[in-house]
Protein backbone atom coordinates (compact mmCIF):
# COMPACT_ATOMS: atom_id res chain seq x y z
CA UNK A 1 -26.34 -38.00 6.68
CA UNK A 2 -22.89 -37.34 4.55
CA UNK A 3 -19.83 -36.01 5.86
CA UNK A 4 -18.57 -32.88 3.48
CA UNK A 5 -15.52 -31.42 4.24
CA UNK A 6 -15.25 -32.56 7.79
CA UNK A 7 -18.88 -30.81 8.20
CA UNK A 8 -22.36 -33.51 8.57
CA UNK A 9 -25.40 -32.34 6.69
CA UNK A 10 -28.44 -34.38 5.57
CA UNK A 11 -28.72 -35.28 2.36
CA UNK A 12 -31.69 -32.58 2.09
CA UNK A 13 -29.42 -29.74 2.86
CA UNK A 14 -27.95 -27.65 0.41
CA UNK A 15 -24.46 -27.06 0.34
CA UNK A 16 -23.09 -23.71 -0.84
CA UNK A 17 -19.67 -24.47 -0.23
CA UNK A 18 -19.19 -20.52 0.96
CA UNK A 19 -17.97 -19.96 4.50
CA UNK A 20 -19.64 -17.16 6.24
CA UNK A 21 -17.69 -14.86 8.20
CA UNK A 22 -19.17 -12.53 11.01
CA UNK A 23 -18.99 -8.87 10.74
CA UNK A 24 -16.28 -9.00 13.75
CA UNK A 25 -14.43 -11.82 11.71
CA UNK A 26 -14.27 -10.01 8.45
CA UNK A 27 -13.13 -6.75 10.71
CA UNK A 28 -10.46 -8.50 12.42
CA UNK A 29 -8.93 -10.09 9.28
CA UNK A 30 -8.99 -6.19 7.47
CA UNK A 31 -7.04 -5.12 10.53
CA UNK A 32 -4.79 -7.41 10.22
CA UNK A 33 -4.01 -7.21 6.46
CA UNK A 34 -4.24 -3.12 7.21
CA UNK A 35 -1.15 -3.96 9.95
CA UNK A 36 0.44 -5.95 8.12
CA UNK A 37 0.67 -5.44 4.49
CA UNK A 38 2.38 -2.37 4.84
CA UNK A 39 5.16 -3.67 7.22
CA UNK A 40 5.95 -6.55 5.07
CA UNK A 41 6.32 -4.00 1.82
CA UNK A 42 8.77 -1.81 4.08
CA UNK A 43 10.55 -4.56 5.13
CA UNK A 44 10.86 -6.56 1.78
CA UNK A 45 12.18 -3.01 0.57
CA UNK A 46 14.81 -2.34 3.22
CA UNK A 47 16.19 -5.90 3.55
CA UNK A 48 16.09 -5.38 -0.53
CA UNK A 49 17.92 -2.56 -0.57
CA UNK A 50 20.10 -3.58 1.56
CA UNK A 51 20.93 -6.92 -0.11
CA UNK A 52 20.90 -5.08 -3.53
CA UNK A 53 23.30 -2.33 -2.60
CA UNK A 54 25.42 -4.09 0.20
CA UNK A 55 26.56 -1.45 2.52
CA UNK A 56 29.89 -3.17 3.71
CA UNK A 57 30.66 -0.61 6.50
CA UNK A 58 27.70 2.58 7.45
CA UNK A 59 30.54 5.08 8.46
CA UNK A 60 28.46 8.31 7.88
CA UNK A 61 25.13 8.85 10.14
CA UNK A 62 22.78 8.18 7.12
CA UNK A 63 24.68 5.08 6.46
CA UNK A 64 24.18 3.63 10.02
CA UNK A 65 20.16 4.93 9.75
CA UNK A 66 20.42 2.51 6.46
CA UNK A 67 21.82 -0.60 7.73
CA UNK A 68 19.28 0.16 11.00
CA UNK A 69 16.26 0.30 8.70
CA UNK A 70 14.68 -2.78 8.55
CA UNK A 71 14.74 -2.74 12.66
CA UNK A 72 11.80 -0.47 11.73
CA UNK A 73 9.58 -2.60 10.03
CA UNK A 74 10.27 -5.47 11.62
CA UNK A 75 9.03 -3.61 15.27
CA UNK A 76 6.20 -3.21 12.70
CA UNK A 77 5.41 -6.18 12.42
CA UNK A 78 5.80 -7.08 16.10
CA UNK A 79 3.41 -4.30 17.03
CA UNK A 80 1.00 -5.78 14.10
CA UNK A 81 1.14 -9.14 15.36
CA UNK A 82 0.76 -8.11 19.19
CA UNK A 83 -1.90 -6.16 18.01
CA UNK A 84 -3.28 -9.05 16.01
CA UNK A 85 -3.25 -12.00 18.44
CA UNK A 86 -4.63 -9.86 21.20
CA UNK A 87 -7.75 -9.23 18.56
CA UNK A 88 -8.16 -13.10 17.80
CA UNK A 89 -10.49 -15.66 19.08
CA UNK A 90 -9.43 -19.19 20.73
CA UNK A 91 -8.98 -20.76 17.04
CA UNK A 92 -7.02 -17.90 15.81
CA UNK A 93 -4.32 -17.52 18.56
CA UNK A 94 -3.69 -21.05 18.18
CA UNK A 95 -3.51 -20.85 14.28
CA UNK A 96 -1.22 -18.02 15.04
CA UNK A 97 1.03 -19.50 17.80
CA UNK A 98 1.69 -22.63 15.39
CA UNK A 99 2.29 -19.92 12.80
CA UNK A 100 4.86 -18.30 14.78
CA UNK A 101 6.55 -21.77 15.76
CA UNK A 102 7.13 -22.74 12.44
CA UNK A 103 8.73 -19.26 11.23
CA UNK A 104 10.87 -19.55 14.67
CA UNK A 105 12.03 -23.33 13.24
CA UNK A 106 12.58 -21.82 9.95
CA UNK A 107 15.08 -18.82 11.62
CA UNK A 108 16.63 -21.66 13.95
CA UNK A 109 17.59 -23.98 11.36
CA UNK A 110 18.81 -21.44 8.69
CA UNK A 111 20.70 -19.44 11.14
CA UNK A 112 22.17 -22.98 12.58
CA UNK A 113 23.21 -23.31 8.44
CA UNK A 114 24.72 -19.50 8.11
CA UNK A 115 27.05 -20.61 11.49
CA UNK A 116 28.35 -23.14 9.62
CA UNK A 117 29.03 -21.18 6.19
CA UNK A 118 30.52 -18.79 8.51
CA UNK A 119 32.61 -20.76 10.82
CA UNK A 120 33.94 -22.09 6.79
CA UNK A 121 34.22 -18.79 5.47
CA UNK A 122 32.14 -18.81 2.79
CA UNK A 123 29.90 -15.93 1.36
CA UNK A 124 28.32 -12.87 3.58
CA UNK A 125 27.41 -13.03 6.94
CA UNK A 126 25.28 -9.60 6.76
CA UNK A 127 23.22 -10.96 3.88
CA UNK A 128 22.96 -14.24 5.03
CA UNK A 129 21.15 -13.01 8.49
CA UNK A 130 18.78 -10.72 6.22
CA UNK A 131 18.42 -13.48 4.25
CA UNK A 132 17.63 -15.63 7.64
CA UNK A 133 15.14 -12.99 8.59
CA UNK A 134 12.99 -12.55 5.35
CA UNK A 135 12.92 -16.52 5.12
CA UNK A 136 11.51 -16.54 8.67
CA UNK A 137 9.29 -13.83 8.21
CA UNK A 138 7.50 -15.18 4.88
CA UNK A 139 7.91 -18.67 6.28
CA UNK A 140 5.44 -17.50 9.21
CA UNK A 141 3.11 -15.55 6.68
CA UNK A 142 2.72 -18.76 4.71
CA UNK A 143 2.11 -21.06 7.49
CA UNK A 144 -0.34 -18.93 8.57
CA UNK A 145 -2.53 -18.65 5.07
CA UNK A 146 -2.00 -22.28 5.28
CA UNK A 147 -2.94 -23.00 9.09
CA UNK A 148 -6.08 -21.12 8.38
CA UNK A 149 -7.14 -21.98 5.13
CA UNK A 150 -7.11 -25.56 6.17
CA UNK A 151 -9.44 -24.74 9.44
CA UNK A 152 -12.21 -23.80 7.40
């Protein structure tokens, strides 16, 4: 008996090194992807154009709409990730919670940092919170390819 990959087999057994997924598995992870692939593109292309174009003060009614835009993807993204967790196994809300908990540090400890470069005066304040929010955002996404990739 030899221990592969945290997995025992028998010498005798072959080893295809391929994980197989259940048909509800493979669905869940194509809903997921479905909800959140396109939130993530609308939200990497509002913060964008945001950052890119820096609206210093929305007086006209499509100027407000444009500063207000990313709120749109980001509920998005909420609704995706409601949706997704309440989809998910045991293992999977777990892997997600940690997920979660790691882009939460990431916006605590970067928003703790843009205080302080405010409280000095130095650069932005508007695009260092969308800065804050795209680093917590993809900090989550990451952990969560990583969480996962590691549990199988």
């Amino acid at each position: 008996m030899t221990s592969r990959q945290g997995r025992f087999t028998f010498d005798s057994m072959p080893f295809s090194g391929v994980e197989h997924k259940s048909i509800s598995d493979v669905a869940r992870e194509n809903a997921a992807w479905r909800d959140a692939v396109p939130a993530i593109g609308l939200l990497i292309l509002t913060q964008g154009s945001l950052i890119w174009f820096d609206p210093s003060r929305p007086s006209t009614p499509a100027g407000i709409v444009w500063a207000l835009s990313p709120l749109v993807a980001v509920a998005w993204l909420v609704s995706g990730q409601v949706r997704a967790v309440r989809r998910a196994d045991e293992l999977q809300r777990t892997q997600q919670l940690e997920a979660l908990s790691i882009g939460f540090g990431v916006v605590v400890v970067l928003l703790a940092g843009v205080g302080l470069l405010h409280a000095a005066e130095i650069g932005d304040l508007a695009q260092q919170t969308q800065i804050v929010l795209l680093s917590g955002i993809l900090a989550w996404a990451i952990a969560l390819a990583v969480i996962s990739a590691r549990s199988r």
